[in-house]
C-alpha atoms as a PDB file:
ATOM      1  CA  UNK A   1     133.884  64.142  99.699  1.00  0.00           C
ATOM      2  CA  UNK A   2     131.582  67.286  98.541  1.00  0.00           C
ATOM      3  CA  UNK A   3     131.274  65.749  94.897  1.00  0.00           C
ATOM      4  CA  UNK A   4     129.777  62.645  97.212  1.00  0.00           C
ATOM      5  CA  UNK A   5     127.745  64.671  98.577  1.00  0.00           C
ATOM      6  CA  UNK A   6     126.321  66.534  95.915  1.00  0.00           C
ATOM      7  CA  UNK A   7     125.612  63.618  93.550  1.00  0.00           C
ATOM      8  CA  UNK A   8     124.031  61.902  96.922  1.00  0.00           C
ATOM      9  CA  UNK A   9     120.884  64.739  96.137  1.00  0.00           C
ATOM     10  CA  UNK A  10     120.178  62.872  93.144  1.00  0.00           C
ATOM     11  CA  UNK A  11     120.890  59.222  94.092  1.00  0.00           C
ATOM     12  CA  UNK A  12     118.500  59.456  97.151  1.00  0.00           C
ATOM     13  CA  UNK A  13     115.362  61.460  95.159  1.00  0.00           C
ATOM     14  CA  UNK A  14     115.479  58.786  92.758  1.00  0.00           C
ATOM     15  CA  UNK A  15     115.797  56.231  95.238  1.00  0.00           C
ATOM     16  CA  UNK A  16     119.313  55.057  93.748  1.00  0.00           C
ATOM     17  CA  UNK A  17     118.580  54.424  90.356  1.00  0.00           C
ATOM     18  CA  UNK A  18     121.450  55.559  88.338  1.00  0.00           C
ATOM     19  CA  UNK A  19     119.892  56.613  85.036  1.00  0.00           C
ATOM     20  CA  UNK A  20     117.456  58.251  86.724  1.00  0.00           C
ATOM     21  CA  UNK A  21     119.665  60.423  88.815  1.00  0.00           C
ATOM     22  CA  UNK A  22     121.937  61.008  85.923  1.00  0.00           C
ATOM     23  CA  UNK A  23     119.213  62.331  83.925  1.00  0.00           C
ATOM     24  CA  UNK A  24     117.506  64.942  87.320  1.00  0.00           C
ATOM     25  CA  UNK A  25     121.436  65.895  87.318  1.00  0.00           C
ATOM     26  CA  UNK A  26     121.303  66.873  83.431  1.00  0.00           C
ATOM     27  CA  UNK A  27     118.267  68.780  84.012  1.00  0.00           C
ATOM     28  CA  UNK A  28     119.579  70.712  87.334  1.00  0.00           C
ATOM     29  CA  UNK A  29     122.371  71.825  85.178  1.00  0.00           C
ATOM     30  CA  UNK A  30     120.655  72.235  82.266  1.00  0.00           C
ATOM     31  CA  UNK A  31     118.004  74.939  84.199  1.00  0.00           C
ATOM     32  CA  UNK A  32     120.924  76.884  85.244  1.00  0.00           C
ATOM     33  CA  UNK A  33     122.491  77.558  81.783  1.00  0.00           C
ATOM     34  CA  UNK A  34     118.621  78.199  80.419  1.00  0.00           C
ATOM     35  CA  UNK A  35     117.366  80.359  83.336  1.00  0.00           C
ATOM     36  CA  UNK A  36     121.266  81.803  84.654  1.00  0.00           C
ATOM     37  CA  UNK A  37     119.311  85.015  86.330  1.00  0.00           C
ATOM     38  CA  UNK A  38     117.417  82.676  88.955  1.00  0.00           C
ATOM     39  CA  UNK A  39     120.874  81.530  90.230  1.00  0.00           C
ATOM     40  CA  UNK A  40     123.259  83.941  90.109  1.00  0.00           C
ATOM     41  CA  UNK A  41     124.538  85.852  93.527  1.00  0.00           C
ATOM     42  CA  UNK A  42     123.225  83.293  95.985  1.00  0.00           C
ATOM     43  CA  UNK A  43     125.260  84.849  98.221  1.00  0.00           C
ATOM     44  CA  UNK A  44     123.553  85.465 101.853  1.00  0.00           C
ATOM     45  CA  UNK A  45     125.214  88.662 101.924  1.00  0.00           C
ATOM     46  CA  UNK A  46     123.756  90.031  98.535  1.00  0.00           C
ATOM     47  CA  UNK A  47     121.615  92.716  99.554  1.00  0.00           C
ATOM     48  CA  UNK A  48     118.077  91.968  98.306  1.00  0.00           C
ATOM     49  CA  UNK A  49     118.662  88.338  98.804  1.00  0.00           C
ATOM     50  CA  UNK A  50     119.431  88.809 102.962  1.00  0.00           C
ATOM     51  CA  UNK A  51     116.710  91.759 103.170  1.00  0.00           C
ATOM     52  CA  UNK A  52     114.121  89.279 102.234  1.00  0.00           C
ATOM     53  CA  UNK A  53     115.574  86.273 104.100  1.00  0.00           C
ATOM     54  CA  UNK A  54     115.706  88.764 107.377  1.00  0.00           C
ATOM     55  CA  UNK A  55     111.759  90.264 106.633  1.00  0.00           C
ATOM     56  CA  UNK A  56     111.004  86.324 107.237  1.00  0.00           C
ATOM     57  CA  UNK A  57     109.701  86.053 103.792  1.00  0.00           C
ATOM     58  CA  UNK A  58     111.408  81.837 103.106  1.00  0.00           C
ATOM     59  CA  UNK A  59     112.587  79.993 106.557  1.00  0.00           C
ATOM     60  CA  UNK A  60     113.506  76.656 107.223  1.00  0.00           C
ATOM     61  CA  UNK A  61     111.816  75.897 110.484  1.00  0.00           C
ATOM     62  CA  UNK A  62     114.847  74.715 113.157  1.00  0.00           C
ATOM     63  CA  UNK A  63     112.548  71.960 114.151  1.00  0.00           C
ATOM     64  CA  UNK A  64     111.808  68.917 111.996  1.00  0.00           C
ATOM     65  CA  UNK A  65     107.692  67.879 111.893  1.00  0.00           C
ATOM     66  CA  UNK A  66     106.961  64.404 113.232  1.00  0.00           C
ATOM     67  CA  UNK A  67     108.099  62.299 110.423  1.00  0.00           C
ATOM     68  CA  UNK A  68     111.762  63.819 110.223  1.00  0.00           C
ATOM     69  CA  UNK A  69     111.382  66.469 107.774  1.00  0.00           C
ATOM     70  CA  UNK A  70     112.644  69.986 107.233  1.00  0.00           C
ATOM     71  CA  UNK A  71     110.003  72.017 107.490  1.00  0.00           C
ATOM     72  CA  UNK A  72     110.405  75.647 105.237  1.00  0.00           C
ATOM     73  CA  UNK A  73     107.626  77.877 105.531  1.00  0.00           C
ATOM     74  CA  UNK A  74     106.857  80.895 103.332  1.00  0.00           C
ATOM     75  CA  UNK A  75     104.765  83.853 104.021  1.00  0.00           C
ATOM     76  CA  UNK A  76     103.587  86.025 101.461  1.00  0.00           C
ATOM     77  CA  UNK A  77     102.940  88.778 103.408  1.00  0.00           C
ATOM     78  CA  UNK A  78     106.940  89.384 104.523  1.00  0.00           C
ATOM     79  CA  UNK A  79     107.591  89.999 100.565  1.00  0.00           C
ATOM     80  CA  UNK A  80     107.557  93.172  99.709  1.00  0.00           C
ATOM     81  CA  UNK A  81     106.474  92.997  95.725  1.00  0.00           C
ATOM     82  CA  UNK A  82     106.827  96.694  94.986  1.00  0.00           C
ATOM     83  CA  UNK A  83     110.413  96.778  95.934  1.00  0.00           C
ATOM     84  CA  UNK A  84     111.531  93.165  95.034  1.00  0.00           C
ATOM     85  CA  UNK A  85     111.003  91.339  91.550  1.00  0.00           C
ATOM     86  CA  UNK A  86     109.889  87.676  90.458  1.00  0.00           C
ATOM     87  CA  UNK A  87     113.835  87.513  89.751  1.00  0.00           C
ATOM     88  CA  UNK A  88     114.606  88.086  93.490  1.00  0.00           C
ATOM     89  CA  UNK A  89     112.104  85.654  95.157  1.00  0.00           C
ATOM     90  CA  UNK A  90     113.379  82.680  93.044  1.00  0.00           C
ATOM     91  CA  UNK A  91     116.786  83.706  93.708  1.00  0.00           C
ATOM     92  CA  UNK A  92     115.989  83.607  98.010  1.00  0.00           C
ATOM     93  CA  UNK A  93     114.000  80.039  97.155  1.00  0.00           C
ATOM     94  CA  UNK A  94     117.467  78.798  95.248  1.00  0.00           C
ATOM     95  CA  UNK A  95     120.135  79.758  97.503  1.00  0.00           C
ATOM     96  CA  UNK A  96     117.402  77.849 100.683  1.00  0.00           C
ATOM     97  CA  UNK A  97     117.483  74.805  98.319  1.00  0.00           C
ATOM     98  CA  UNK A  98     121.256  74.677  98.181  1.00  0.00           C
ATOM     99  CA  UNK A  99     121.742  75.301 101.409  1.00  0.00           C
ATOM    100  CA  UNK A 100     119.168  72.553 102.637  1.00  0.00           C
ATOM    101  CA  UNK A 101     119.738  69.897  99.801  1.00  0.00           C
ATOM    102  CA  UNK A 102     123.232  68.624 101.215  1.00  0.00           C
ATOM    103  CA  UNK A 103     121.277  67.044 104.741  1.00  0.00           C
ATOM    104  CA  UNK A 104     121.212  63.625 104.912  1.00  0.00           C
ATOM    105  CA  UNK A 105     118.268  63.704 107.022  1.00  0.00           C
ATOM    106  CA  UNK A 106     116.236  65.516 104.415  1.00  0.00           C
ATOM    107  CA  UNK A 107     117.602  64.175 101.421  1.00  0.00           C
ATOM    108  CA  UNK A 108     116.313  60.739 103.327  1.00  0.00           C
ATOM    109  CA  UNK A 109     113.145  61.981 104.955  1.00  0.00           C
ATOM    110  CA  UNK A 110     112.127  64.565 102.394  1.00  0.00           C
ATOM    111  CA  UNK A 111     110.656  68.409 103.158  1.00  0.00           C
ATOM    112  CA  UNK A 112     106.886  69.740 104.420  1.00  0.00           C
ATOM    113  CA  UNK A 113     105.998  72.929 102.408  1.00  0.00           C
ATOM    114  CA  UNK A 114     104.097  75.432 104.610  1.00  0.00           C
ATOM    115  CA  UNK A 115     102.664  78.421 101.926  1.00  0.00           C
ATOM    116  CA  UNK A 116     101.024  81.072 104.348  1.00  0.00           C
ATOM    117  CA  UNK A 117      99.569  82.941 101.636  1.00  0.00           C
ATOM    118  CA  UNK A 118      97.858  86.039 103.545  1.00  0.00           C
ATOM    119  CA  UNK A 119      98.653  89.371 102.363  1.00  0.00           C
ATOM    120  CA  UNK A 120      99.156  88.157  98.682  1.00  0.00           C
ATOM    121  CA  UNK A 121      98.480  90.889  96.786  1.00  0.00           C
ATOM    122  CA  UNK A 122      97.952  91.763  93.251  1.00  0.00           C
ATOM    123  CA  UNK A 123     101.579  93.012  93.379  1.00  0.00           C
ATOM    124  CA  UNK A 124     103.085  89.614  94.395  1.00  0.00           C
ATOM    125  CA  UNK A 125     100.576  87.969  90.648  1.00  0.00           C
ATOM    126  CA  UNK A 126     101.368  91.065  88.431  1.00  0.00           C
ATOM    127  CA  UNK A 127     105.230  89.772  89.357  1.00  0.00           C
ATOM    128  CA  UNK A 128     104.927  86.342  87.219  1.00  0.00           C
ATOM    129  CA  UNK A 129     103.836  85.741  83.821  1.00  0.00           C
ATOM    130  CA  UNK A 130     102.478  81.991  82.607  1.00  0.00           C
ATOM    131  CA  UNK A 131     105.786  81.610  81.170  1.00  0.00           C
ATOM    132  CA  UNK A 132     107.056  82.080  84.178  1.00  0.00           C
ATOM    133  CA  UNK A 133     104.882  79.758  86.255  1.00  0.00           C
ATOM    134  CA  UNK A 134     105.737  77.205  83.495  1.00  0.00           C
ATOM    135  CA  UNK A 135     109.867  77.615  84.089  1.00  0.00           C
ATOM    136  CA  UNK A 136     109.241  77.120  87.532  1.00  0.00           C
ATOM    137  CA  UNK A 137     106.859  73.811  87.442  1.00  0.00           C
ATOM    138  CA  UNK A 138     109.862  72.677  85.914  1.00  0.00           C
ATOM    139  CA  UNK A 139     112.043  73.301  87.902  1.00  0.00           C
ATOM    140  CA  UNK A 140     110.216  71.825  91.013  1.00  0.00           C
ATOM    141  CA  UNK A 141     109.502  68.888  89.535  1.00  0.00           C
ATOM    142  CA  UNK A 142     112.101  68.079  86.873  1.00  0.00           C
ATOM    143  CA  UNK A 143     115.682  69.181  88.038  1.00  0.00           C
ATOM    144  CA  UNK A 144     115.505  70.060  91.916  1.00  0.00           C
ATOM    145  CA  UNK A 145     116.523  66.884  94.026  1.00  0.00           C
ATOM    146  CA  UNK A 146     114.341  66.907  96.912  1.00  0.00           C
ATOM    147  CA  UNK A 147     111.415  65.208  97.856  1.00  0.00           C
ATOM    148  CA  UNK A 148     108.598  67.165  98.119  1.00  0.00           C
ATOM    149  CA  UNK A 149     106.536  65.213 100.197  1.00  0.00           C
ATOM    150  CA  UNK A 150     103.743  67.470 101.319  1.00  0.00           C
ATOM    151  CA  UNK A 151     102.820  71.317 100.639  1.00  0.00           C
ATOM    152  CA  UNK A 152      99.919  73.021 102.357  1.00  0.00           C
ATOM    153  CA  UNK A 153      98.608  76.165 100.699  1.00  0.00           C
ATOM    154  CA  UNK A 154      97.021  77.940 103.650  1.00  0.00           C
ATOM    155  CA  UNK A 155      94.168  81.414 103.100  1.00  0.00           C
ATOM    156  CA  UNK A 156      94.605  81.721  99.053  1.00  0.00           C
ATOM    157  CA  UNK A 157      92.413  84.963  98.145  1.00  0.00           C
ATOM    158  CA  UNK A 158      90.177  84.712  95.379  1.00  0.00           C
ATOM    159  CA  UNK A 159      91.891  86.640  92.828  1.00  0.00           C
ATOM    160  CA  UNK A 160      94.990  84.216  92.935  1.00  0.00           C
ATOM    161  CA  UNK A 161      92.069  80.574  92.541  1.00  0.00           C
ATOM    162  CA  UNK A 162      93.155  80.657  89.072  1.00  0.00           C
ATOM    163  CA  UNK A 163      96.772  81.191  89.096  1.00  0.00           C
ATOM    164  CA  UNK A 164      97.206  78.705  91.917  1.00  0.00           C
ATOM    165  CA  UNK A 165      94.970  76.042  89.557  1.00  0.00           C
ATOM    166  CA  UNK A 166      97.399  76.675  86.467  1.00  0.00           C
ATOM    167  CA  UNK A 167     100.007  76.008  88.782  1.00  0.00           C
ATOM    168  CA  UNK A 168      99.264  72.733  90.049  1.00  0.00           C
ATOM    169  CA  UNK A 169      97.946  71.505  86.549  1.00  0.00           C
ATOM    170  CA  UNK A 170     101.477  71.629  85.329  1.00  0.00           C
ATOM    171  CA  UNK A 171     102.394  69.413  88.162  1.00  0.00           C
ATOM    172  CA  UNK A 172     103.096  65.401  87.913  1.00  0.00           C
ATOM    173  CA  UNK A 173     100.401  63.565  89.342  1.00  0.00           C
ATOM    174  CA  UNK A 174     102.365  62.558  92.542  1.00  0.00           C
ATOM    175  CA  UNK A 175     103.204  65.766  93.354  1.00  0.00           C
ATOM    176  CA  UNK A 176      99.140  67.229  92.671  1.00  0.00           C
ATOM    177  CA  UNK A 177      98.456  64.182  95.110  1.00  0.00           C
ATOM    178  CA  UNK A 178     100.838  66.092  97.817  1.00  0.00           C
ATOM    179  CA  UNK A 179      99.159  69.342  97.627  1.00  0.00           C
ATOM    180  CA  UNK A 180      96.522  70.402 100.504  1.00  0.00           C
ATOM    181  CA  UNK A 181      94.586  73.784 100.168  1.00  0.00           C
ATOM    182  CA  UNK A 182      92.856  75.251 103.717  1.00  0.00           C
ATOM    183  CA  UNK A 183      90.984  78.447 104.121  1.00  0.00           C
ATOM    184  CA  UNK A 184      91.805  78.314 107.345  1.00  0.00           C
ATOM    185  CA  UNK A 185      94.261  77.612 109.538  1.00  0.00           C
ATOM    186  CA  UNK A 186      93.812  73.982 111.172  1.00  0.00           C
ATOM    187  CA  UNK A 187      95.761  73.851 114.312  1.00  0.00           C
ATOM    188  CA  UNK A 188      95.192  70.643 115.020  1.00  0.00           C
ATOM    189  CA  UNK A 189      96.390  68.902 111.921  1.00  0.00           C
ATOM    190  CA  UNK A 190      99.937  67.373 113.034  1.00  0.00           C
ATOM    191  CA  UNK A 191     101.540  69.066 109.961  1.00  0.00           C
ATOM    192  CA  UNK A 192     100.861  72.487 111.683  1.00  0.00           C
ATOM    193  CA  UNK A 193     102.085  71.438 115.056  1.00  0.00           C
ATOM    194  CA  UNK A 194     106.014  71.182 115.141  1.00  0.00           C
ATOM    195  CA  UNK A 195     107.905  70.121 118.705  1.00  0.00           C
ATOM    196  CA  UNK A 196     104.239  70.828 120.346  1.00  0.00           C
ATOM    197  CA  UNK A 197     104.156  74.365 119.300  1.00  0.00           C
ATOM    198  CA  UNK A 198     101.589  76.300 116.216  1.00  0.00           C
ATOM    199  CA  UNK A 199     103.981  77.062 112.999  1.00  0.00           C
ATOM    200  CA  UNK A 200     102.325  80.098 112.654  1.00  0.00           C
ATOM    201  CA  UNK A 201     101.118  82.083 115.584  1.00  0.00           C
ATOM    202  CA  UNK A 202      97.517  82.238 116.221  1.00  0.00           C
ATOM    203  CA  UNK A 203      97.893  85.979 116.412  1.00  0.00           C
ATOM    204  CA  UNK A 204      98.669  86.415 112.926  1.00  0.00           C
ATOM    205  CA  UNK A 205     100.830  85.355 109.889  1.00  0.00           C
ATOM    206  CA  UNK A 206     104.747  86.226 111.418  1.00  0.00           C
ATOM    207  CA  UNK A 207     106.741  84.024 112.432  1.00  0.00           C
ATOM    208  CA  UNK A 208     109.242  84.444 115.327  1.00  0.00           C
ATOM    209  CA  UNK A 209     111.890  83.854 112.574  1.00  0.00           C
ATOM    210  CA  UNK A 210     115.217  84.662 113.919  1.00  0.00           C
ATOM    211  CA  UNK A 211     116.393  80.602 114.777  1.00  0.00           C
ATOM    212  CA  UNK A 212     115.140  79.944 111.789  1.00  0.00           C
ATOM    213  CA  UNK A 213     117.243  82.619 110.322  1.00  0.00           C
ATOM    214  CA  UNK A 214     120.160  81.523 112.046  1.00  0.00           C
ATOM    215  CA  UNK A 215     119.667  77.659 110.605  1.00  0.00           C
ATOM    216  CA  UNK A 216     119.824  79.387 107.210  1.00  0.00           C
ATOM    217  CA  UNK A 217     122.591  82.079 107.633  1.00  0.00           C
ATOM    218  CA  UNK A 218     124.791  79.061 108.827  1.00  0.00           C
ATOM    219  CA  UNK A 219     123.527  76.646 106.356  1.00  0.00           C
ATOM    220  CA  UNK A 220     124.597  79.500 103.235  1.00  0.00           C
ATOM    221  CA  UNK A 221     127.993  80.079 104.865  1.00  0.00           C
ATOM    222  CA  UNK A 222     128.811  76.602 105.127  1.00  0.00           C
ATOM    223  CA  UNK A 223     127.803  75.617 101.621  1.00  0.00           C
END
């Protein structure tokens, strides 16, 4: 039943074509034997992994938005990049996609991306090199089944224009089609609103976190 499961991922992103999802399930293991650092101890329990899970740095929001989909929101500010490397943050973003990738809802429905990107600092940039930026394009696109079907870059500071632009050049054309950049927060737009309520408070980028927490604690421990 769990090897069902698993290879489900794959069969649903590509929509049930078989070579197709053969060749996404070459490249997912394929990453993990080139890049072994990003996904080894995702473990909840690993210290710097649940330290930045519990600052509220990556959470899957417990409510769905209004087309069905997992919502996971990330806010730059609740990484500390002084204390915490590049290493770290891709390791919290890889144990949330294994924990999320086995429901059927989402591998159906797909995920909304919510990138609060106040307080990124010069600290969180000086963290990844272009090589870097270029492993993970890859692995967003390439060898991760999920279906990214919207990602909203919210207050990007100047100095990180450029980085952000590298970024989505690497990206396939679908996915650059997905992408939505706002200086500001817009509280109307639907995305933003999830079960009637803002996804970030008005008062500032912090999330009341701790359901969403919860969702993932019990997502990792089940996995």
């Amino acid at each position: 039943m769990a090897n069902s499961v698993f290879l489900l991922r794959f069969l649903r992103t590509k929509k049930f074509s078989i070579p197709l999802a053969q060749e996404m399930l070459e490249r997912y293991l394929t990453i993990r034997q080139m890049y072994p650092d990003w996904f080894r101890k995702l473990d909840i329990d690993e210290p710097a992994v649940k330290e930045i899970i519990e600052a509220g740095y990556l959470v899957p929001l417990p409510e769905r938005d209004d087309f069905g989909r997992r919502v996971i929101l990330r806010c730059a500010a609740n990484f500390d990049p002084y204390k915490y490397t590049a290493t770290d943050m891709v390791r919290v973003h890889s144990l949330l996609v294994e924990c999320l990738m086995d429901e059927e809802e989402s591998q159906v429905r797909g995920y909304t991306h919510i990138n609060d990107e106040t307080g990124l600092s010069m600290g969180h940039i000086s963290l990844w090199s272009l090589s870097d930026i270029r492993k993970m394009s890859k692995c967003v696109q390439k060898s991760t089944p999920m279906r990214h079907k919207s990602s909203h870059f919210l207050n990007i500071p100047h100095y990180a224009n450029k980085i952000m632009e590298f970024f989505i050049m690497l990206l396939n054309e679908k996915l650059k089609s997905r992408i939505r950049k706002f200086d500001q927060i817009p509280w109307l737009f639907p995305v933003f609103q999830v079960a009637g309520h803002p996804v970030i408070p008005p008062e500032g980028s912090t999330y009341p976190a701790y359901e969403a927490q919860e969702l993932l604690l019990e997502n990792s421990r089940q996995s």
